[in-house]
Protein backbone atom coordinates (compact mmCIF):
# COMPACT_ATOMS: atom_id res chain seq x y z
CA UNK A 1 0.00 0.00 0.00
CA UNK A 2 1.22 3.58 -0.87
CA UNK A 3 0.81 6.05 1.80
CA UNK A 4 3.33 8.92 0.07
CA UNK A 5 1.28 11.43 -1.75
CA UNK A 6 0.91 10.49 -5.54
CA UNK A 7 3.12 13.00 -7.72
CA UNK A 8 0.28 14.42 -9.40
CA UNK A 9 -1.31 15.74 -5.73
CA UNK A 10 -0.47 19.84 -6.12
CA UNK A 11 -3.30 20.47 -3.24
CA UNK A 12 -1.87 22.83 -0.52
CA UNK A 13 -5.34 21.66 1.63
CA UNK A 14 -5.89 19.33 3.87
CA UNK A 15 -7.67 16.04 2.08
CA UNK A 16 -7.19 12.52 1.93
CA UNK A 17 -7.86 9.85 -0.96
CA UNK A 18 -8.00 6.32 -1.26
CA UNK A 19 -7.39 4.17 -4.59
CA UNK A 20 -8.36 0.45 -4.32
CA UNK A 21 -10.28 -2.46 -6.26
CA UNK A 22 -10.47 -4.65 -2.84
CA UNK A 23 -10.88 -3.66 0.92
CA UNK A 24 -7.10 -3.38 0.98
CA UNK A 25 -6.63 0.13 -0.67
CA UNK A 26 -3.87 0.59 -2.85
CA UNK A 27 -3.20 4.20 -1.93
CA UNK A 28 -4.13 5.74 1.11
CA UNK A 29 -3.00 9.18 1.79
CA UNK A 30 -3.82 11.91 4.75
CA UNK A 31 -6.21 10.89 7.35
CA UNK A 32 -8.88 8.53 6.00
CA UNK A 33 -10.49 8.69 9.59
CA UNK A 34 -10.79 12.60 9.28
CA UNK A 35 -14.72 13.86 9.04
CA UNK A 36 -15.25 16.12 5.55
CA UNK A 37 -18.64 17.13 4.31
CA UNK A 38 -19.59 15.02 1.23
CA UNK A 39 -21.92 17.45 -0.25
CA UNK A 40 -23.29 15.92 -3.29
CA UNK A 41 -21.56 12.64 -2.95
CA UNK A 42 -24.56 12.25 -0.19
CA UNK A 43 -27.00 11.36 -3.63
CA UNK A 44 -25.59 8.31 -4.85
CA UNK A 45 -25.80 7.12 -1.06
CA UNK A 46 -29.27 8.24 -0.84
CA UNK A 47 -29.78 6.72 -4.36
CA UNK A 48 -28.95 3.42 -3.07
CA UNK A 49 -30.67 3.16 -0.05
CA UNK A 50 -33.70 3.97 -2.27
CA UNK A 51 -32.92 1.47 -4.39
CA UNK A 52 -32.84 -1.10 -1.41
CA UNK A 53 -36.68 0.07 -0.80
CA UNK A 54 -37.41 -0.58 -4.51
CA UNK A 55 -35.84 -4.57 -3.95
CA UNK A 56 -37.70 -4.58 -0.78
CA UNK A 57 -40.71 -3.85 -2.92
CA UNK A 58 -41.78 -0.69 -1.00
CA UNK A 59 -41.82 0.97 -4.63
CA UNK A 60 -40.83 0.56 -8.07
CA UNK A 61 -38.95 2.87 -10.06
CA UNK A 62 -41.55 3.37 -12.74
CA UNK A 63 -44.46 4.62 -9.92
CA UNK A 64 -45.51 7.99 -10.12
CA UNK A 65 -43.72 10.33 -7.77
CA UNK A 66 -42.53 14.04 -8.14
CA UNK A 67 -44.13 16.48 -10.20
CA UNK A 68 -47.24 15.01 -12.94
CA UNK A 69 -46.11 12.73 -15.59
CA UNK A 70 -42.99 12.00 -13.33
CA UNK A 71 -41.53 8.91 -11.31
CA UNK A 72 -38.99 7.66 -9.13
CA UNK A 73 -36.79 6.56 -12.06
CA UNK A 74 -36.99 10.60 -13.30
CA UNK A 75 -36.06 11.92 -9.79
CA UNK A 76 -33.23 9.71 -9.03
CA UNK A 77 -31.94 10.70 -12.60
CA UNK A 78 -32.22 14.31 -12.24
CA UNK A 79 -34.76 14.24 -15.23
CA UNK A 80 -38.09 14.95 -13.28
CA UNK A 81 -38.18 18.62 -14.82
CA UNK A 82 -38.21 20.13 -11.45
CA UNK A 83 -35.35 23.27 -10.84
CA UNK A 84 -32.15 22.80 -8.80
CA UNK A 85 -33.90 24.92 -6.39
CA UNK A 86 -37.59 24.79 -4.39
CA UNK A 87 -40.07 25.90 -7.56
CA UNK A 88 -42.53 24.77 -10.46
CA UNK A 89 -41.28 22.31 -12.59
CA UNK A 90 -39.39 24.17 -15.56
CA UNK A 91 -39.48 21.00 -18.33
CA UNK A 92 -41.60 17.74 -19.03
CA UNK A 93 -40.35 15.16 -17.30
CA UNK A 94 -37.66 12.68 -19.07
CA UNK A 95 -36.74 16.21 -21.27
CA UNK A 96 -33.99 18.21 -19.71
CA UNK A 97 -31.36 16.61 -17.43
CA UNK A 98 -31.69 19.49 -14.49
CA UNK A 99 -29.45 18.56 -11.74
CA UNK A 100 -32.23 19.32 -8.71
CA UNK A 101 -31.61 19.21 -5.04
CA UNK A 102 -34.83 20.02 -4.61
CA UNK A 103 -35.46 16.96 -6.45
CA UNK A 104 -33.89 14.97 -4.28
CA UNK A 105 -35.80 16.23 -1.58
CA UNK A 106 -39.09 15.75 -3.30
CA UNK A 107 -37.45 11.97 -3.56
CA UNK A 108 -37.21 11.90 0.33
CA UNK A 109 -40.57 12.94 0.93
CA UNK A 110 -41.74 10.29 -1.80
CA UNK A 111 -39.88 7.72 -0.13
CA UNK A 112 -40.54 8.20 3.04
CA UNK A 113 -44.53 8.02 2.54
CA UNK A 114 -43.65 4.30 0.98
CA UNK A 115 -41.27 2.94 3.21
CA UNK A 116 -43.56 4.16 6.73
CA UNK A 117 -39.75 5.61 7.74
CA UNK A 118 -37.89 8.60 8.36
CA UNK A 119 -35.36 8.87 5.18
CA UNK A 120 -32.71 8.93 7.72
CA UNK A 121 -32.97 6.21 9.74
CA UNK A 122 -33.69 3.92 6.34
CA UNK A 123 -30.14 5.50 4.42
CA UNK A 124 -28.55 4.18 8.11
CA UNK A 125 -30.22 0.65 8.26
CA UNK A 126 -30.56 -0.52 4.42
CA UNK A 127 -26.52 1.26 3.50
CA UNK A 128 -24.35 2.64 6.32
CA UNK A 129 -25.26 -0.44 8.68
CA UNK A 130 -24.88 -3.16 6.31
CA UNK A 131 -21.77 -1.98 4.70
CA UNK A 132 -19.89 -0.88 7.77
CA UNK A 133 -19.85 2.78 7.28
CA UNK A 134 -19.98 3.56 10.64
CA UNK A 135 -17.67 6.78 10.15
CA UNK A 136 -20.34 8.96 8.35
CA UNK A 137 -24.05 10.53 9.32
CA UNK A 138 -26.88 12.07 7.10
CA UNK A 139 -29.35 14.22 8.93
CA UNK A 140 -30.26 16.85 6.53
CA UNK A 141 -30.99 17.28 2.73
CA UNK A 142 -30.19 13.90 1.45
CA UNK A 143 -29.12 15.59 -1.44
CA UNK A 144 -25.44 17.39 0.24
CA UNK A 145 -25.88 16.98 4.11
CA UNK A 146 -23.87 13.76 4.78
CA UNK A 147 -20.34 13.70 6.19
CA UNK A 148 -17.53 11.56 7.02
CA UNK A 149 -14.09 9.92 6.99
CA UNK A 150 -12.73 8.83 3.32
CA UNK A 151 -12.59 4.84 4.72
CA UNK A 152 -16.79 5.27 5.07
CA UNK A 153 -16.71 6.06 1.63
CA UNK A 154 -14.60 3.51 0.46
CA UNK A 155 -16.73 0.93 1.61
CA UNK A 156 -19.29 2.70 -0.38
CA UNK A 157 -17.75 2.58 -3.60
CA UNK A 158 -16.13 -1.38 -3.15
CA UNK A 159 -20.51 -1.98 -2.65
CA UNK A 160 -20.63 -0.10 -6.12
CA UNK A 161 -17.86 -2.46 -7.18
CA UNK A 162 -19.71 -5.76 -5.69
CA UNK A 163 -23.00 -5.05 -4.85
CA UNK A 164 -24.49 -6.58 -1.82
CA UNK A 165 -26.98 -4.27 -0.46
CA UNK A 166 -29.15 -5.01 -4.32
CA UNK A 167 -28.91 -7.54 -6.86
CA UNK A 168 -26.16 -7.35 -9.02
CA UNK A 169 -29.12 -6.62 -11.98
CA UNK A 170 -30.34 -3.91 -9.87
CA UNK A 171 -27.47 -2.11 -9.71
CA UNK A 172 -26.56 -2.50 -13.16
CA UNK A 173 -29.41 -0.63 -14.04
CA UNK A 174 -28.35 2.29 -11.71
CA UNK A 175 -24.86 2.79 -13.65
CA UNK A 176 -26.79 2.81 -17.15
CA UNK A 177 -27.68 6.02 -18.81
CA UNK A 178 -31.58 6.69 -17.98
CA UNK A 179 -33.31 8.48 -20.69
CA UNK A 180 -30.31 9.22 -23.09
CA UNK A 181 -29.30 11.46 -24.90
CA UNK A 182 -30.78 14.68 -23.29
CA UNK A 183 -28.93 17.61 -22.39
CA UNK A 184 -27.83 18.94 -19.31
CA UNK A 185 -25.62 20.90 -17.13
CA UNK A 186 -23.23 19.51 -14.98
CA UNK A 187 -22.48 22.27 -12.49
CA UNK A 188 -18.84 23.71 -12.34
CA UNK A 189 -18.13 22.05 -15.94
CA UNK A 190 -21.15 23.48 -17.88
CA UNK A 191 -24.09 22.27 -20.32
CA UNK A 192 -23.30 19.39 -22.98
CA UNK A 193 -25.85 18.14 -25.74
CA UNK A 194 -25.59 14.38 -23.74
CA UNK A 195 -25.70 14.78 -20.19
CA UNK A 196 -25.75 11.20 -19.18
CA UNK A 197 -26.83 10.00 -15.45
CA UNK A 198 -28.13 6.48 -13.82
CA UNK A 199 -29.72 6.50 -10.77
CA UNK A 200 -28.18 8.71 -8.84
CA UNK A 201 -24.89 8.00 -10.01
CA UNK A 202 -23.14 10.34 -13.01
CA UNK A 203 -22.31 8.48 -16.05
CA UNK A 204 -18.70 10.03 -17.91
CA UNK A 205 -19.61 10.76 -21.32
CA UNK A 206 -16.06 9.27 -23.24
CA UNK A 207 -17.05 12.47 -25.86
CA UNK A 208 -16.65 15.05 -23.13
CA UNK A 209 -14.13 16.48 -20.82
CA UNK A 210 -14.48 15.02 -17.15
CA UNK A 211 -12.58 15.06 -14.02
CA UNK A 212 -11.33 11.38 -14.17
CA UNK A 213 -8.27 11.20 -16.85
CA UNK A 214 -7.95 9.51 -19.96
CA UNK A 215 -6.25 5.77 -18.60
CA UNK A 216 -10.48 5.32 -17.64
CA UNK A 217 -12.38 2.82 -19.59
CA UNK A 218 -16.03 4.13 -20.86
CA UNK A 219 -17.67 3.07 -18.06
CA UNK A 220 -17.02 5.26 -15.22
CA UNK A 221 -19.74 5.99 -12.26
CA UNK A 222 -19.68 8.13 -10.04
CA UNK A 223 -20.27 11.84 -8.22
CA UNK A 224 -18.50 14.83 -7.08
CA UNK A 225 -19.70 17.54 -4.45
CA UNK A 226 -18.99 21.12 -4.16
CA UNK A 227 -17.10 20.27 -0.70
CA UNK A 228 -14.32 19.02 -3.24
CA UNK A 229 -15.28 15.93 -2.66
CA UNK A 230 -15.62 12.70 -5.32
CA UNK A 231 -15.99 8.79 -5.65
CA UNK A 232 -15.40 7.28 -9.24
CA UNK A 233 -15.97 4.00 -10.35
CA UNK A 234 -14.54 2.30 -13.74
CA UNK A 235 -16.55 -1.02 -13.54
CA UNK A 236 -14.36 -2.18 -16.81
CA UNK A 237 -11.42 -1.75 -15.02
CA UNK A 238 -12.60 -2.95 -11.93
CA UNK A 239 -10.68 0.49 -9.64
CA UNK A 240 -12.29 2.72 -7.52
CA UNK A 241 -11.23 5.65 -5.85
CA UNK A 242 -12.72 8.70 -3.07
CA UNK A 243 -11.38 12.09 -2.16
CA UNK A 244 -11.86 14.49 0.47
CA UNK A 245 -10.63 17.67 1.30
CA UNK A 246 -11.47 21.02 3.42
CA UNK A 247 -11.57 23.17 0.28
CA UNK A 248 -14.62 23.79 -1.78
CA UNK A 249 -14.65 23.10 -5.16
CA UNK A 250 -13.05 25.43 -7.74
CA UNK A 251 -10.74 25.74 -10.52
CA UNK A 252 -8.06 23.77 -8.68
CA UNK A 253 -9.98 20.88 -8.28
CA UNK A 254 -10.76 21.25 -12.07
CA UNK A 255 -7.18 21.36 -12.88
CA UNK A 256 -6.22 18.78 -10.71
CA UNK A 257 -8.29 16.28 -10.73
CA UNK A 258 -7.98 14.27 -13.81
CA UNK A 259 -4.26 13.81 -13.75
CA UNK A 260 -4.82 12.93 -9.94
CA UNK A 261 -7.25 10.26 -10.51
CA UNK A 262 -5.30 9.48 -13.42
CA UNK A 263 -2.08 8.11 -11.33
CA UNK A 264 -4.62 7.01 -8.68
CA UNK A 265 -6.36 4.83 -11.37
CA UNK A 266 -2.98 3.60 -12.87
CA UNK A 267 -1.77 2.89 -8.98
CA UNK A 268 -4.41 0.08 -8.46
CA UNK A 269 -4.00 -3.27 -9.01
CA UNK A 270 -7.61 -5.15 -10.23
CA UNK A 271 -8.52 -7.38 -8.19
């Protein structure tokens, strides 16, 4: 295991980051046991623990839920129509990718009528419970409010890796592009023709500038939060890695990132 800060790490911030394909990381670097805010790494978290209602058959993806003509599919895809803020829906559902907290609120509210369950308390028992992840805690929006160490959220991303929480099929379906081909902006990068997400987890268009680099196969998952915060996934590949740092996002992290993850990707061994 590498514990030396990779040559491509120019933050002058206190963060941490973990490579790995296994639960023995092969790069682990600043204090994984430090607390950061997630921000909007909380969604694919939240994402999950819905979709461990919808295999529990409290819902399915396809019922109604959000704003008319909506479901649960469109809110955990950001394709709903509602804004990124509390308001009116501003497109038809399955139209516009809008990346919506609000939407993700709407989703809690949704969820929590099926279910018979603060959102809370289920995201704890159906994810952070079962997979260990007893260094992190969600109490607000689930769309930005969680925080924790970097090892919570590597046992987070090896369950993307090998799912256990859902069947594999399941989650295979929440790293596939859901309604394709509709354009979106992704916030801090800008709008694209093809904004592609699964279920609550971003999808890294191969045609498009992204902040993994170019070793990645074209089939990366994954989410970043405006904490500076990110978990990426390369399910051909078979590597995984999670940052976290006390500086919000911003051009550094922009200019950074992809040769970071790049060495980070090329430092793990598949397992």
């Amino acid at each position: 295991m590498r514990f030396d800060p990779l040559s491509t790490d120019e933050f002058r911030f206190e963060h941490s980051y973990i490579a790995f394909s296994g639960a023995q990381p092969d790069v682990m670097v600043g204090d994984v046991d430090r607390w950061y805010p997630y921000m909007s790494v909380t969604k694919p978290i939240a994402a999950w623990a819905v979709l461990v209602a919808v295999y529990k058959g409290y819902l399915r993806l396809d019922d109604p839920a959000g704003p008319p003509g909506s479901t649960f599919r469109h809110l955990l895809a950001h394709a709903s129509g509602l804004p990124p803020a509390h308001g009116e829906p501003i497109a038809r559902p399955g139209r516009r990718r809008i990346y919506s907290n609000y939407g993700y609120d709407v989703l809690a509210h949704e969820v929590q009528q099926r279910i018979g369950m603060n959102i809370h308390d289920w995201i704890s028992r159906s994810v952070f419970a079962p997979l260990g992840m007893d260094a992190v805690e969600c109490r607000g929006s689930i769309a930005y409010s969680a925080r924790g160490t970097a090892d919570s959220l590597m046992r987070f991303g090896l369950e993307i890796l090998n799912p256990t929480c859902i069947p594999a099929e399941l989650a295979e379906e929440a790293c596939t592009v859901q309604f394709p081909k509709i354009a979106g902006i992704t916030p801090g990068y800008g709008p694209s023709s093809d904004n592609p997400w699964g279920l609550g987890l971003s999808i890294r268009n191969p045609d498009h500038p992204h902040w993994t680099g170019p070793s990645f196969s074209n089939r990366v998952v994954g989410h970043f939060g405006m904490s500076g915060s990110f978990i990426y996934v390369d399910l051909i590949a078979r590597k995984a890695g999670v940052f976290l740092g006390e500086k919000e996002f911003c051009s550094e992290h922009i200019r950074l990132w992809p040769a970071l993850t790049n060495e980070m990707w090329q430092n793990t061994v598949s397992q």
